[in-house]
Protein backbone atom coordinates (compact mmCIF):
# COMPACT_ATOMS: atom_id res chain seq x y z
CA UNK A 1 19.42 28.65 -16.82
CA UNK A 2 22.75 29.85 -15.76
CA UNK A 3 25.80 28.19 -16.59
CA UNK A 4 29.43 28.18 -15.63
CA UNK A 5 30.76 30.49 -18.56
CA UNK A 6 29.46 32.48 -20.91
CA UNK A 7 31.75 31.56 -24.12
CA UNK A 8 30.37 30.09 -27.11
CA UNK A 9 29.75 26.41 -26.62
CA UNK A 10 31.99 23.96 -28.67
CA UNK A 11 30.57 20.98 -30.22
CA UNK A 12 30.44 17.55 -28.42
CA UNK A 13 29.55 13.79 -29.56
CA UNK A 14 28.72 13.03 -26.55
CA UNK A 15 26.84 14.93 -23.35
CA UNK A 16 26.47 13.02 -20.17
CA UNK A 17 24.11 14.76 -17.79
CA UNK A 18 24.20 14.37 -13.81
CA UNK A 19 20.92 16.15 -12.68
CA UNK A 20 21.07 16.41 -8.88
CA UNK A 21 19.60 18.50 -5.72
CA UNK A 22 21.96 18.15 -3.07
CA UNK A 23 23.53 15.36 -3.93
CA UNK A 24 27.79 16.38 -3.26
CA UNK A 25 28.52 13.07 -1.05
CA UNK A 26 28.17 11.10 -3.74
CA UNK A 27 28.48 13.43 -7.29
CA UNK A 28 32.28 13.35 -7.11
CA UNK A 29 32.25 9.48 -7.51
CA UNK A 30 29.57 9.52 -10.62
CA UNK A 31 31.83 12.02 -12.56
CA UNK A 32 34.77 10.46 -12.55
CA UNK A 33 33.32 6.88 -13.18
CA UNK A 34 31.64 8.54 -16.24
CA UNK A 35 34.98 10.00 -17.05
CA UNK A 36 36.85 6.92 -16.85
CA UNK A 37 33.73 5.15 -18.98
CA UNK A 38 33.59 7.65 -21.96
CA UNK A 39 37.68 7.75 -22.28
CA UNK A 40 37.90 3.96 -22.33
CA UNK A 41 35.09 3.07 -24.66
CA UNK A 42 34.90 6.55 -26.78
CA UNK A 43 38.31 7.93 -26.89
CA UNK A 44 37.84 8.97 -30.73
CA UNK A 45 34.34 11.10 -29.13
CA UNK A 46 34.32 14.28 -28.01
CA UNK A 47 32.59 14.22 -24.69
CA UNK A 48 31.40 16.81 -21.68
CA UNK A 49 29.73 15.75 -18.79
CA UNK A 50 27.19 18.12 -17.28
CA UNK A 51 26.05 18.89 -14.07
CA UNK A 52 22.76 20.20 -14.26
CA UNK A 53 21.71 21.32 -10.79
CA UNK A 54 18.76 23.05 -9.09
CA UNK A 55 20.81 25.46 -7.26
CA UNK A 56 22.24 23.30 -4.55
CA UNK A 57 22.75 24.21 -1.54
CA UNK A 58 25.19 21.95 -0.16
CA UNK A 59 28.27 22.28 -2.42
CA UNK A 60 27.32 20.34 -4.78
CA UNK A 61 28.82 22.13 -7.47
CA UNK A 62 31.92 22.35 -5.98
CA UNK A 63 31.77 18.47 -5.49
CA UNK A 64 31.15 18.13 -9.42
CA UNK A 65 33.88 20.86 -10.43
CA UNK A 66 36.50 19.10 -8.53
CA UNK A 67 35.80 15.32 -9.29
CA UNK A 68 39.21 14.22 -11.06
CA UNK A 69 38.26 14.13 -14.62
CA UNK A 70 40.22 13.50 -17.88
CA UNK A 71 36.87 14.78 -19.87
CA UNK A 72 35.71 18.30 -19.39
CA UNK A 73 32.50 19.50 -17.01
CA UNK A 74 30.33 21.98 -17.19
CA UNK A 75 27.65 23.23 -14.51
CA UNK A 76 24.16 24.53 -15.51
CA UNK A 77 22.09 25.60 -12.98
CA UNK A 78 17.96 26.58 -12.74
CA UNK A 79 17.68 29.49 -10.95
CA UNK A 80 17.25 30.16 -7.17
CA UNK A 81 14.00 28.63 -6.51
CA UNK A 82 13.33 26.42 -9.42
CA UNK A 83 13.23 22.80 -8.36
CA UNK A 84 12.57 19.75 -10.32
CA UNK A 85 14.46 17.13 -12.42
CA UNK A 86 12.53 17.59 -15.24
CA UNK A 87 13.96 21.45 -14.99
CA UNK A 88 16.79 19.81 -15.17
CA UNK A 89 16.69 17.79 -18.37
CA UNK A 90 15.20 20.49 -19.62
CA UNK A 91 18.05 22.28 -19.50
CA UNK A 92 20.77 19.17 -20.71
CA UNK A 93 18.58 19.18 -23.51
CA UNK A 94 18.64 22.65 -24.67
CA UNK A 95 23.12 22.59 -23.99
CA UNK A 96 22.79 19.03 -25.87
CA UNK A 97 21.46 20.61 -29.13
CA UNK A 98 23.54 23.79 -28.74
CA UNK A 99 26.25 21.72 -29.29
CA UNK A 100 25.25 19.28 -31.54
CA UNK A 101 25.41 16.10 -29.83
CA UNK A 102 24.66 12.80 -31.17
CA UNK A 103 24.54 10.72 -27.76
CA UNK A 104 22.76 11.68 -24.84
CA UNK A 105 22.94 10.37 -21.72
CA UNK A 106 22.01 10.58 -17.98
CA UNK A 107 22.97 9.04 -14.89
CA UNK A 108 21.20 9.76 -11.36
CA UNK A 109 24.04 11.49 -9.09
CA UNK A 110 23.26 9.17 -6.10
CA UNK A 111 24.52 5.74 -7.79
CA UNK A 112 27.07 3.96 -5.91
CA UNK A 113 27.35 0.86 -8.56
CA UNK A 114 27.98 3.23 -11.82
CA UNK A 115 31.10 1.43 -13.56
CA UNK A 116 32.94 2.51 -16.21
CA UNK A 117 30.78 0.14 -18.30
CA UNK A 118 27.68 1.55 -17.91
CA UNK A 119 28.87 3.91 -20.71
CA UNK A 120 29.53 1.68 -23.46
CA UNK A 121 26.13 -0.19 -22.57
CA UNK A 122 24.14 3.39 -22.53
CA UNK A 123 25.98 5.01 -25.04
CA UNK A 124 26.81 2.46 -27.86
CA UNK A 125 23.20 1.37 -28.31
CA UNK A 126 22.88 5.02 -29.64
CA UNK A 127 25.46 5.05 -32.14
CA UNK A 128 23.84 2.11 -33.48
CA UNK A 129 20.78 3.36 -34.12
CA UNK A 130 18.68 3.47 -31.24
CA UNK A 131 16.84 6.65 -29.86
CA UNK A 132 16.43 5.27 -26.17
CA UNK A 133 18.10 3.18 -24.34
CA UNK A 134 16.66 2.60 -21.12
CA UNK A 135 17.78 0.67 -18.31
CA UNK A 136 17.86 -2.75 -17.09
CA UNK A 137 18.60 -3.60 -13.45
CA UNK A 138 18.58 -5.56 -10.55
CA UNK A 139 16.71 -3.91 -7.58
CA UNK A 140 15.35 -5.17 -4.59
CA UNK A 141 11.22 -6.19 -4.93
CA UNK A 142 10.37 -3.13 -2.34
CA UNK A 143 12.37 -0.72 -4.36
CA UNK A 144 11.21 1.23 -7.50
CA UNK A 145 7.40 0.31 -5.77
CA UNK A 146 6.27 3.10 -8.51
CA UNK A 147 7.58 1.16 -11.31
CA UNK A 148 6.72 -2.42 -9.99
CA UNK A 149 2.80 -1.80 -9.54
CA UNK A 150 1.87 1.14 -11.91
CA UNK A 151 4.49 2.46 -14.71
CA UNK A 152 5.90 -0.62 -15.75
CA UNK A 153 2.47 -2.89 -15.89
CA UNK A 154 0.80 0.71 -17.63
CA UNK A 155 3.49 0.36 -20.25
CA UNK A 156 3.46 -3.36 -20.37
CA UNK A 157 -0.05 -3.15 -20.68
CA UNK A 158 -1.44 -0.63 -22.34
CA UNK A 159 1.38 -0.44 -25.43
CA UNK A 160 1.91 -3.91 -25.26
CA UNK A 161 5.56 -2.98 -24.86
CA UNK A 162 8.20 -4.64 -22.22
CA UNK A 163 10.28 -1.50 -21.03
CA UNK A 164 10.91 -3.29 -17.41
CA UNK A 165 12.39 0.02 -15.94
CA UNK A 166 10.54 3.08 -17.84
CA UNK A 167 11.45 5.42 -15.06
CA UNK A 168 14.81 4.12 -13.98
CA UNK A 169 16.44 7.28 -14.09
CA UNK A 170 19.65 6.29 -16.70
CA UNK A 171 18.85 6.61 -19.79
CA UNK A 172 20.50 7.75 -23.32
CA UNK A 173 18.65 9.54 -26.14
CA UNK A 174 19.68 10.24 -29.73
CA UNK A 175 19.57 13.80 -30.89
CA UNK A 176 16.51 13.10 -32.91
CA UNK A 177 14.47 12.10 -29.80
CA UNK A 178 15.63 14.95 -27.95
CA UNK A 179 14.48 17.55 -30.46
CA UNK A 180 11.07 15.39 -30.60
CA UNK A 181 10.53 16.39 -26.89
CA UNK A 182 11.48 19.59 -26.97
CA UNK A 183 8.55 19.98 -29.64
CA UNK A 184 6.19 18.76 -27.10
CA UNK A 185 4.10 20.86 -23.60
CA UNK A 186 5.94 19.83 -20.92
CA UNK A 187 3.44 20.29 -18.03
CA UNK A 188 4.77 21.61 -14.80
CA UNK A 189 4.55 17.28 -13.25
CA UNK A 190 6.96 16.82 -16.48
CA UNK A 191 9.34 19.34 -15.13
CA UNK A 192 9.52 17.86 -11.42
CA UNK A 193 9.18 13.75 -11.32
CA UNK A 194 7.13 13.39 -14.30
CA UNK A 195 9.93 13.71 -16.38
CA UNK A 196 11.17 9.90 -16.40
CA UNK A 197 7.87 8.38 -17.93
CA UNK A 198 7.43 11.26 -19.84
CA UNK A 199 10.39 10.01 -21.82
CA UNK A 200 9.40 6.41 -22.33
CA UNK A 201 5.71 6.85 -23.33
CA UNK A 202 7.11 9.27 -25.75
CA UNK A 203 9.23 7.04 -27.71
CA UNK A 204 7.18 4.56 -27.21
CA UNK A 205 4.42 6.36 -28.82
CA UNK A 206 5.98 8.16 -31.10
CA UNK A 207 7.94 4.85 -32.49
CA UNK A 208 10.99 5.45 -32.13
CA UNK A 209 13.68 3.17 -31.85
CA UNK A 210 13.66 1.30 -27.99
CA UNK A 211 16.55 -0.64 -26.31
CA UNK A 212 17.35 -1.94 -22.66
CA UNK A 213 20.46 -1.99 -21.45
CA UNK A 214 21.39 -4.45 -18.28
CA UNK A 215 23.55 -2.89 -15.80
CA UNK A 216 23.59 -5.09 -13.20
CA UNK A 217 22.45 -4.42 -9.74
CA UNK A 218 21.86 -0.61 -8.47
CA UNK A 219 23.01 0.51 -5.29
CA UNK A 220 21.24 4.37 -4.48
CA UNK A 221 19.39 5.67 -1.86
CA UNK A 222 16.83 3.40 -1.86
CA UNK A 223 13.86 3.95 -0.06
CA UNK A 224 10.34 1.96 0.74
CA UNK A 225 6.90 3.07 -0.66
CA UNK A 226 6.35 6.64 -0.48
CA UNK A 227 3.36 9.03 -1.02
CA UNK A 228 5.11 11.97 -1.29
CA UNK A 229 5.20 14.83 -3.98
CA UNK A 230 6.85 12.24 -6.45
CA UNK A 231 4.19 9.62 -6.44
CA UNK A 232 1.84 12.50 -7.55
CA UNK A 233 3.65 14.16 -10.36
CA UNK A 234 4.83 11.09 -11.85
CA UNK A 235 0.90 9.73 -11.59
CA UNK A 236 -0.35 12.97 -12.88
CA UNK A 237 2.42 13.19 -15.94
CA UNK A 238 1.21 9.69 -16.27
CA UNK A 239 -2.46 9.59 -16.36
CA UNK A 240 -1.84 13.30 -18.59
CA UNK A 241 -0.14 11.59 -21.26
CA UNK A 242 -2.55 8.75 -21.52
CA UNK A 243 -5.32 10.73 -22.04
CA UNK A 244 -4.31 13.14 -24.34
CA UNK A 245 -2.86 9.99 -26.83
CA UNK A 246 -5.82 7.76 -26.30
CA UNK A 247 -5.20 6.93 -30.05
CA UNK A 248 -2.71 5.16 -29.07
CA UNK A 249 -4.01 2.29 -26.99
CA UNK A 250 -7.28 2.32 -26.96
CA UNK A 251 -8.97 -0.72 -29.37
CA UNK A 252 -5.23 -1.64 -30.01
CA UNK A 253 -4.42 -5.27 -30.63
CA UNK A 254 -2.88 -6.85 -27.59
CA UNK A 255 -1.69 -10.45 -29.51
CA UNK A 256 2.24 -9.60 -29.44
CA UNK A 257 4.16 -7.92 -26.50
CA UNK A 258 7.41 -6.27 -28.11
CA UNK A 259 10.40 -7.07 -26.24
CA UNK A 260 12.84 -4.30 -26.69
CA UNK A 261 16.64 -5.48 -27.90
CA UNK A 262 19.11 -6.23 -24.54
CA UNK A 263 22.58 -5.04 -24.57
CA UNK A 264 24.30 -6.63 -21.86
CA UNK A 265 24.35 -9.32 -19.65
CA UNK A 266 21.12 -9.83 -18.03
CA UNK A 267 22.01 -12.24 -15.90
CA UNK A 268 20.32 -11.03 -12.04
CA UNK A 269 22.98 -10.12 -9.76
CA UNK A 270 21.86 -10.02 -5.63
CA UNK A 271 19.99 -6.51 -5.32
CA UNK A 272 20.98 -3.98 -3.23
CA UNK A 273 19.51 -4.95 0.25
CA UNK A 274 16.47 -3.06 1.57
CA UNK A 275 14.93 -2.55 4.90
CA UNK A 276 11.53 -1.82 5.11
CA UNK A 277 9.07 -1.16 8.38
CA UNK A 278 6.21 -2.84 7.60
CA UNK A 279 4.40 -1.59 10.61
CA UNK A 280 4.89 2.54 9.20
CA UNK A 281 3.99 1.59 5.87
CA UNK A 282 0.68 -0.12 7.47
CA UNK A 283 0.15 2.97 9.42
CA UNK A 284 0.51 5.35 6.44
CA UNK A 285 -1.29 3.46 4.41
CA UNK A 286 -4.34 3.51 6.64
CA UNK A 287 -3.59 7.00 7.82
CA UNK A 288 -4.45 7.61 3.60
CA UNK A 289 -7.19 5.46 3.83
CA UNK A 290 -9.13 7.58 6.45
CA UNK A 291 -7.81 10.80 4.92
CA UNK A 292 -9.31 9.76 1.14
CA UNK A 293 -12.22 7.49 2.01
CA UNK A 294 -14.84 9.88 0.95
CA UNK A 295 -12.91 9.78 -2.76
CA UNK A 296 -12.77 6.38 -2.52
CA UNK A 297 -16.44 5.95 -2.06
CA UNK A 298 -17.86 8.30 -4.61
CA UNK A 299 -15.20 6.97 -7.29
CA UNK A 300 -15.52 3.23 -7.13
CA UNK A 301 -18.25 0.96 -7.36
CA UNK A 302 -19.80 -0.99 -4.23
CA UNK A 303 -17.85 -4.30 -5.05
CA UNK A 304 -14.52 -2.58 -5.05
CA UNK A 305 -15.87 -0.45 -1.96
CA UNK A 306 -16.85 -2.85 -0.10
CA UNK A 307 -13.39 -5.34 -0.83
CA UNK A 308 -11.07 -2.41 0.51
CA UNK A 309 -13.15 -1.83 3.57
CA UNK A 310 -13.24 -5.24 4.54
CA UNK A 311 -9.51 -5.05 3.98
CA UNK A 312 -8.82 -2.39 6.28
CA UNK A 313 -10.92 -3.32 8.85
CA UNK A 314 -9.38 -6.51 9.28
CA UNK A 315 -5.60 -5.16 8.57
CA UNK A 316 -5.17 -7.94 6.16
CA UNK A 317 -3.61 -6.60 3.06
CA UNK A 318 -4.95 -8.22 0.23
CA UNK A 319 -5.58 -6.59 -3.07
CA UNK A 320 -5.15 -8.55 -6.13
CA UNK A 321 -3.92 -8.02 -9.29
CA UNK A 322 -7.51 -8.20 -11.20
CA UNK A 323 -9.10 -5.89 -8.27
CA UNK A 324 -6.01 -3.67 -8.58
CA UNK A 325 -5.79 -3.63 -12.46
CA UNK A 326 -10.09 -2.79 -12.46
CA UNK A 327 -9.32 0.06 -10.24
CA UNK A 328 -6.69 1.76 -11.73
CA UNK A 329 -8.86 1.75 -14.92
CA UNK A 330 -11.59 2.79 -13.60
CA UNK A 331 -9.55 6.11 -12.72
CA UNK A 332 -7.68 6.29 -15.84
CA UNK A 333 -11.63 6.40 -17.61
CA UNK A 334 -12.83 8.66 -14.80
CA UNK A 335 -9.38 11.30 -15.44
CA UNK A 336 -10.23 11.08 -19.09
CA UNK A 337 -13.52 12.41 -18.51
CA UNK A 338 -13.39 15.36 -16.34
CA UNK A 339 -11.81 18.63 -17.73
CA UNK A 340 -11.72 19.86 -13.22
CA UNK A 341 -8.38 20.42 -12.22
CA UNK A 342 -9.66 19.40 -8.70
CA UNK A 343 -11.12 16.33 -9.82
CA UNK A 344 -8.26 15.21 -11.43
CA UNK A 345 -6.35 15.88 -8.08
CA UNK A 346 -8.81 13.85 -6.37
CA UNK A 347 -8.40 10.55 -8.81
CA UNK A 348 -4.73 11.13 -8.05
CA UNK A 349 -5.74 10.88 -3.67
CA UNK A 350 -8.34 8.38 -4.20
CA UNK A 351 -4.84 6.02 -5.92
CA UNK A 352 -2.53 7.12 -2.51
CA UNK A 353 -3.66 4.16 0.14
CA UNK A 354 -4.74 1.76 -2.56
CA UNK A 355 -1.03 1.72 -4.30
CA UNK A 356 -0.10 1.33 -0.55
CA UNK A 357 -2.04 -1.13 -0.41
CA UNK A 358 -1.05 -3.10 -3.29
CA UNK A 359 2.55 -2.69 -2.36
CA UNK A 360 1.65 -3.81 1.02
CA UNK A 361 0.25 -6.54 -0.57
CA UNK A 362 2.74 -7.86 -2.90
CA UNK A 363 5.18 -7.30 -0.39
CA UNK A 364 3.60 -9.59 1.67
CA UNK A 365 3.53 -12.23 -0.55
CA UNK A 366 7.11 -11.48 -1.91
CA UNK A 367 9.02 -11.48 1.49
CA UNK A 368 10.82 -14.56 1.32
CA UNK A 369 11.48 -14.47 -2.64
CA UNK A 370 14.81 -14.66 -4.14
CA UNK A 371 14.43 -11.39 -6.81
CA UNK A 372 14.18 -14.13 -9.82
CA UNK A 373 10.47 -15.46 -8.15
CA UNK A 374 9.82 -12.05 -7.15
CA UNK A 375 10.70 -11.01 -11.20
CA UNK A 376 7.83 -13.52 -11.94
CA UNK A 377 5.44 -11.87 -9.57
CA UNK A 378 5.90 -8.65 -10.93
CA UNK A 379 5.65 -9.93 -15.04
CA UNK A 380 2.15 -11.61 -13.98
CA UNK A 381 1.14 -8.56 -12.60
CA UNK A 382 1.84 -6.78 -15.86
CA UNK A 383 0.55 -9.78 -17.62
CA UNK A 384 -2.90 -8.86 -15.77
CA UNK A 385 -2.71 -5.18 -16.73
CA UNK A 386 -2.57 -6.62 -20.96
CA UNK A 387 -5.43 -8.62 -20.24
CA UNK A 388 -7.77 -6.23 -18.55
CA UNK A 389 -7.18 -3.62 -21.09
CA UNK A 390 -10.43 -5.37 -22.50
CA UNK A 391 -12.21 -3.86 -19.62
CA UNK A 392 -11.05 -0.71 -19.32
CA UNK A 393 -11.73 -0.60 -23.65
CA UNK A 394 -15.44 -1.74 -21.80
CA UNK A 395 -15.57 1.61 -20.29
CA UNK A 396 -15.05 3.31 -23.48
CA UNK A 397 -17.50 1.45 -25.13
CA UNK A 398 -15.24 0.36 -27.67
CA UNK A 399 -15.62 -3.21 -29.78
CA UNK A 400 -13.29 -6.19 -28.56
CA UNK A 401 -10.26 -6.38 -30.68
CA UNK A 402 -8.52 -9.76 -31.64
């Protein structure tokens, strides 16, 4: 980790973090909104805001280090090489208990909708007790695809717990929470993407304290479905965490999901807009098909098998939420019980083209949804994940629970 100076840090109440890779078009205009924020709602709080960069290349710290600020900066860097938000964090964290902060939070350094009020609604939850606030937001149905179909029903249904956004990206911690991660093995997924869910399952787990807090629409470089390095280190931190805390949700009672406290109004503004080319996610999606087929045959059973082939072969896109919810469990049981590094990396393939293909899929039937219908869409999906965790507690051979 290098930093900007080498004096001895002074102590802060408050540390807002901006990790960021090449992000100086848009850096600037985060700082000084976060400025603006923590002057306005916690003049009486010391406060830094951090920069912690992986060693941009495209002046991104100079971006940061001249934003017009009224509260002071600091950069910390990884060194040359070292990629990964979860680097990142790592770092905040470490500066955030050097100087003894009570409030932590982070904002992604691409936002263009970051107000001045996003502070107060991150920050204050905090002071009041909380240990995460996470956050609460408008985004278009094709955005946050990760999230819609997978994190947010896992959480939903498997800890019975309604975080909508668990990898949203803004969050704020308390010091306590912080110091209980940096206790745990962060795995090298945990240090790139992995990082975001990493935090939620964590305090969810561990009990801690869990608020949302709605900040109205986000505007960021959105972007359509991907398969890319991120979908497989946030699957693999994912599926990691699950299995080593199977204590934790297996043969749990499912009677009461816990609705975390709102601050905020959350109201649904419009969402940012969103493009999408249905016709290259169709082809990537069945370019991943062909690619992971043989993974897909010797992980499933026939029914399954034979549902998705059907699907592809007459390009109708049509996996439901029960077919979708069996599968995924069915590869949650099957990561659980294989200790092979390439194994595991296979369950994570054989998920590629059918999370395509359930995005595909929803986003069919989604199209011409306002975002409160498509809201409802994506709560019944969740809904389906709480009831089927009687099958996947099947697979373990555990006794149904009332």
């Amino acid at each position: 980790m290098t930093s900007k100076n080498n004096k001895a840090n002074k102590k802060f109440n408050i540390v807002v973090g901006i990790p960021s890779f090449n992000e100086a078009a848009t850096i600037g205009f985060v700082a000084e909104t976060v400025s603006e924020g923590l002057r306005y709602h916690f003049p009486d709080r010391s406060s830094v805001i951090v920069n912690v960069d992986n060693d941009s290349s495209d002046n991104t710290k100079q971006a940061f280090m001249n934003a017009k600020t009224a509260v002071k900066k600091k950069y910390i860097s990884t060194a040359k090489g070292v990629r990964g938000k979860g680097h990142n964090f790592l770092n905040l964290f470490k500066y955030a208990v050097d100087v003894e902060a009570e409030v932590i939070i982070v904002v992604d350094a691409d936002l263009r909708s970051i107000t001045k009020e996003w502070m107060d609604l991150l920050g204050r939850p905090i002071l009041e007790g909380h240990d995460l606030a996470t956050p609460l937001y408008t985004r278009h149905q094709f955005d946050g695809s990760i999230t819609n179909h997978i994190c947010y029903p896992v959480v939903f249904g498997m800890f019975s717990t309604d975080i909508r956004q668990p990898i949203g990206g803004d969050f704020a911690m308390s010091a306590k929470f912080i110091r209980h991660l940096l206790e745990k093995q962060w795995s090298g997924a945990v240090k790139q993407y992995g990082i975001d869910i990493f935090l939620t399952m964590n305090a969810v787990m561990g009990g801690f304290k869990v608020c949302q807090s709605a900040l109205g629409k986000k505007v960021h470089n959105a972007s359509a479905p991907k398969l890319g390095v991120m979908f497989e280190q946030v699957i693999e931190s994912l599926l990691d965490i699950l299995v080593a805390n199977q204590d934790k949700w297996v043969s749990n009672g499912i009677d009461q999901i816990v609705k975390p406290k709102i601050y905020g109004d959350a109201t649904m503004p419009e969402p940012q807009g969103l493009e999408i080319d249905v016709r290259d996610l169709k082809e990537k999606c069945t370019a991943s098909y062909k690619e992971y087929l043989p993974y897909i045959n010797e992980l499933l059973g026939p029914y399954a098998v034979a549902r998705i082939e059907n699907m592809f072969r007459m390009d109708f896109y049509n996996l439901d939420v029960l077919l979708w919810t069996q599968i995924f469990y069915n590869l949650v049981f099957k990561y659980d019980k294989t200790k092979d590094m390439s194994d595991k990396k296979k369950i994570i393939n054989t998920l590629k083209p059918l999370y395509f293909a359930r995005s595909l899929t929803f986003n069919y039937s989604t199209w011409k949804y306002n975002i409160r219908y498509a809201e409802e869409e994506v709560r019944e999906q969740a809904l389906g994940f709480a009831t089927q965790r009687y099958y996947l507690w099947g697979l373990y051979g555990c006794p149904r629970q009332s």
